[in-house]
Protein backbone atom coordinates (compact mmCIF):
# COMPACT_ATOMS: atom_id res chain seq x y z
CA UNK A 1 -13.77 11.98 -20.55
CA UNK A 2 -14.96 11.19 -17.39
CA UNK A 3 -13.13 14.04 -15.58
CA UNK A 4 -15.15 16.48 -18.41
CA UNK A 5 -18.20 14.96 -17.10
CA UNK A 6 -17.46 15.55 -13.57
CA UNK A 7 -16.32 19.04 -14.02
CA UNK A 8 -19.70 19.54 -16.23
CA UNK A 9 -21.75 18.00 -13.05
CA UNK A 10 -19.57 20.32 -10.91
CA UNK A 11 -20.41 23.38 -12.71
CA UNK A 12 -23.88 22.65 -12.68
CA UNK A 13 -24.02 21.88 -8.90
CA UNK A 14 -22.09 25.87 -8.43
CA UNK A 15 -24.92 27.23 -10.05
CA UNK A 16 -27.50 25.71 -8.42
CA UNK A 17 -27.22 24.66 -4.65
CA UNK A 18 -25.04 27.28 -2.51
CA UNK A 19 -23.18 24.32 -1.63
CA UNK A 20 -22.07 23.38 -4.67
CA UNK A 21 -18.56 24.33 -4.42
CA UNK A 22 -17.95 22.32 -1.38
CA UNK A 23 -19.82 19.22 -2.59
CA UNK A 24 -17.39 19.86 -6.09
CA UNK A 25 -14.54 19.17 -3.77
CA UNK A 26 -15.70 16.51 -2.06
CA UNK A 27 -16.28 14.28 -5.57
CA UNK A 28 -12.63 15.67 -7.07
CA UNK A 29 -10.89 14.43 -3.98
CA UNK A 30 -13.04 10.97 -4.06
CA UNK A 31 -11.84 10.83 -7.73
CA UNK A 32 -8.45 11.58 -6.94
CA UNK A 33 -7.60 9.01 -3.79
CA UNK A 34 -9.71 6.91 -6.32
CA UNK A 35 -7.22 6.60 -9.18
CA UNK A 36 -4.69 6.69 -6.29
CA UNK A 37 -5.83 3.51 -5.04
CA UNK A 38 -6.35 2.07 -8.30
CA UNK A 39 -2.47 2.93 -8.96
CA UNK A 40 -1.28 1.59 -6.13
CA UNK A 41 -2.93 -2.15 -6.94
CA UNK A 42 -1.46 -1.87 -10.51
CA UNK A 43 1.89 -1.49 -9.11
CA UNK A 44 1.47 -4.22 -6.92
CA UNK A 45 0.52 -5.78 -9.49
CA UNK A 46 3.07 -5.26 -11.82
CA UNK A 47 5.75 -5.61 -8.60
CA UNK A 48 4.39 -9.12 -8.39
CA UNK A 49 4.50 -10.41 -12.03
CA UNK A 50 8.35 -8.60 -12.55
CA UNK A 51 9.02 -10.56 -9.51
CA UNK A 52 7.92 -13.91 -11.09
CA UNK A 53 9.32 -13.46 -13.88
CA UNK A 54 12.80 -12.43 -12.13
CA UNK A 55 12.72 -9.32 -13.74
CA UNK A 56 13.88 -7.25 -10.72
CA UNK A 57 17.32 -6.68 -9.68
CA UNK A 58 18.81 -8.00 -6.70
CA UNK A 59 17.96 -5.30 -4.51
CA UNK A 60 14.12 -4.39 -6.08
CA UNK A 61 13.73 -8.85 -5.14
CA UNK A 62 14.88 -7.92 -1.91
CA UNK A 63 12.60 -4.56 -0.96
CA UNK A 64 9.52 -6.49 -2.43
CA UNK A 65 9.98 -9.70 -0.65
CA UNK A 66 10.61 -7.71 2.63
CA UNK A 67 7.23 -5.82 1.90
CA UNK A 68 5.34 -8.56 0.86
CA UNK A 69 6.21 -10.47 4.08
CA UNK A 70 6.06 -7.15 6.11
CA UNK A 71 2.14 -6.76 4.68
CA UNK A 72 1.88 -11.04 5.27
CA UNK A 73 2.20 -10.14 8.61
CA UNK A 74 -1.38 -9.53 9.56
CA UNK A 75 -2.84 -12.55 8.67
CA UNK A 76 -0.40 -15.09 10.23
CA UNK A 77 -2.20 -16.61 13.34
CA UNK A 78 -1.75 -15.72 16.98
CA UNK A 79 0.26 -19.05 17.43
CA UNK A 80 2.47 -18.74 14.58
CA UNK A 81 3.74 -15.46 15.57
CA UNK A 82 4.64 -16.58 18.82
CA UNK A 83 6.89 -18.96 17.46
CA UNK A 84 8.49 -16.01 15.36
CA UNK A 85 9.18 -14.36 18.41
CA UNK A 86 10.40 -16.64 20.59
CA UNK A 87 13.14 -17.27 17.40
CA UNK A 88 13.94 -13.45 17.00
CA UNK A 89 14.53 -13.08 20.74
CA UNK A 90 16.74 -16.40 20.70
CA UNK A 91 18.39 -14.37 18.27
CA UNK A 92 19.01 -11.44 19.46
CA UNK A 93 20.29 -13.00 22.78
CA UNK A 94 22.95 -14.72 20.75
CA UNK A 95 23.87 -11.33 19.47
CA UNK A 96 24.10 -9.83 22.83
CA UNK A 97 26.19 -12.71 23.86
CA UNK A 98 28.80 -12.31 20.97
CA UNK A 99 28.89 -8.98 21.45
CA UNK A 100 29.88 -9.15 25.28
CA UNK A 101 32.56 -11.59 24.56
C-alpha cells in the first residue's frame, strides 16, 4: 500500500515538473535503503534474542559474539583499549617466541 501511493505521487510528479523522473528516483531509493535499514535492525534483533535463548549453533554463537564485540569496539574508552593492546602484543610476542624455538 504504501509503495502504490508512492508510485501514484511519482506519476503525478512525471507529469507535472520536468524533474519529476529524477526526484521519482530519489524517493524509491530513500524507500529502498529505508526498508534496508529497517531489515538489518530486525535481524539484529532477532540475532540477539536466538542468542539468548541459545538457539544458535555453535558456530552462528561464535560469528555473533565476534560481531557484537567487533561493533563494541567503538565505544570502549581510550584507556581500556590500551590495556587490550598492550595484552594482544604480549601475545603475539609469546607466539613469535614459540615459534623461533
Amino acid at each position: 500500500m504504501y509503495f502504490l501511493l508512492l508510485l501514484l505521487v511519482g506519476i503525478v510528479l512525471c507529469f507535472l515538473f520536468p524533474y519529476g523522473p529524477i526526484i521519482v528516483g530519489g524517493i524509491v531509493f530513500a524507500v529502498v535503503i529505508d526498508q534496508y535499514r529497517q531489515t538489518m535492525y530486525m535481524r539484529e534483533d532477532i540475532q540477539a534474542i536466538k542468542n539468548h535463548l541459545k538457539l544458535m549453533t555453535k558456530e552462528e554463537s561464535e560469528d555473533y559474539e565476534a560481531n557484537h564485540a567487533y561493533q563494541d569496539i567503538d565505544r570502549i574508552s581510550s584507556e581500556r583499549m590500551e590495556v587490550i593492546n598492550r595484552k594482544i602484543e604480549a601475545e603475539l610476542e609469546r607466539e613469535n617466541k614459540n615459534k623461533k624455538t
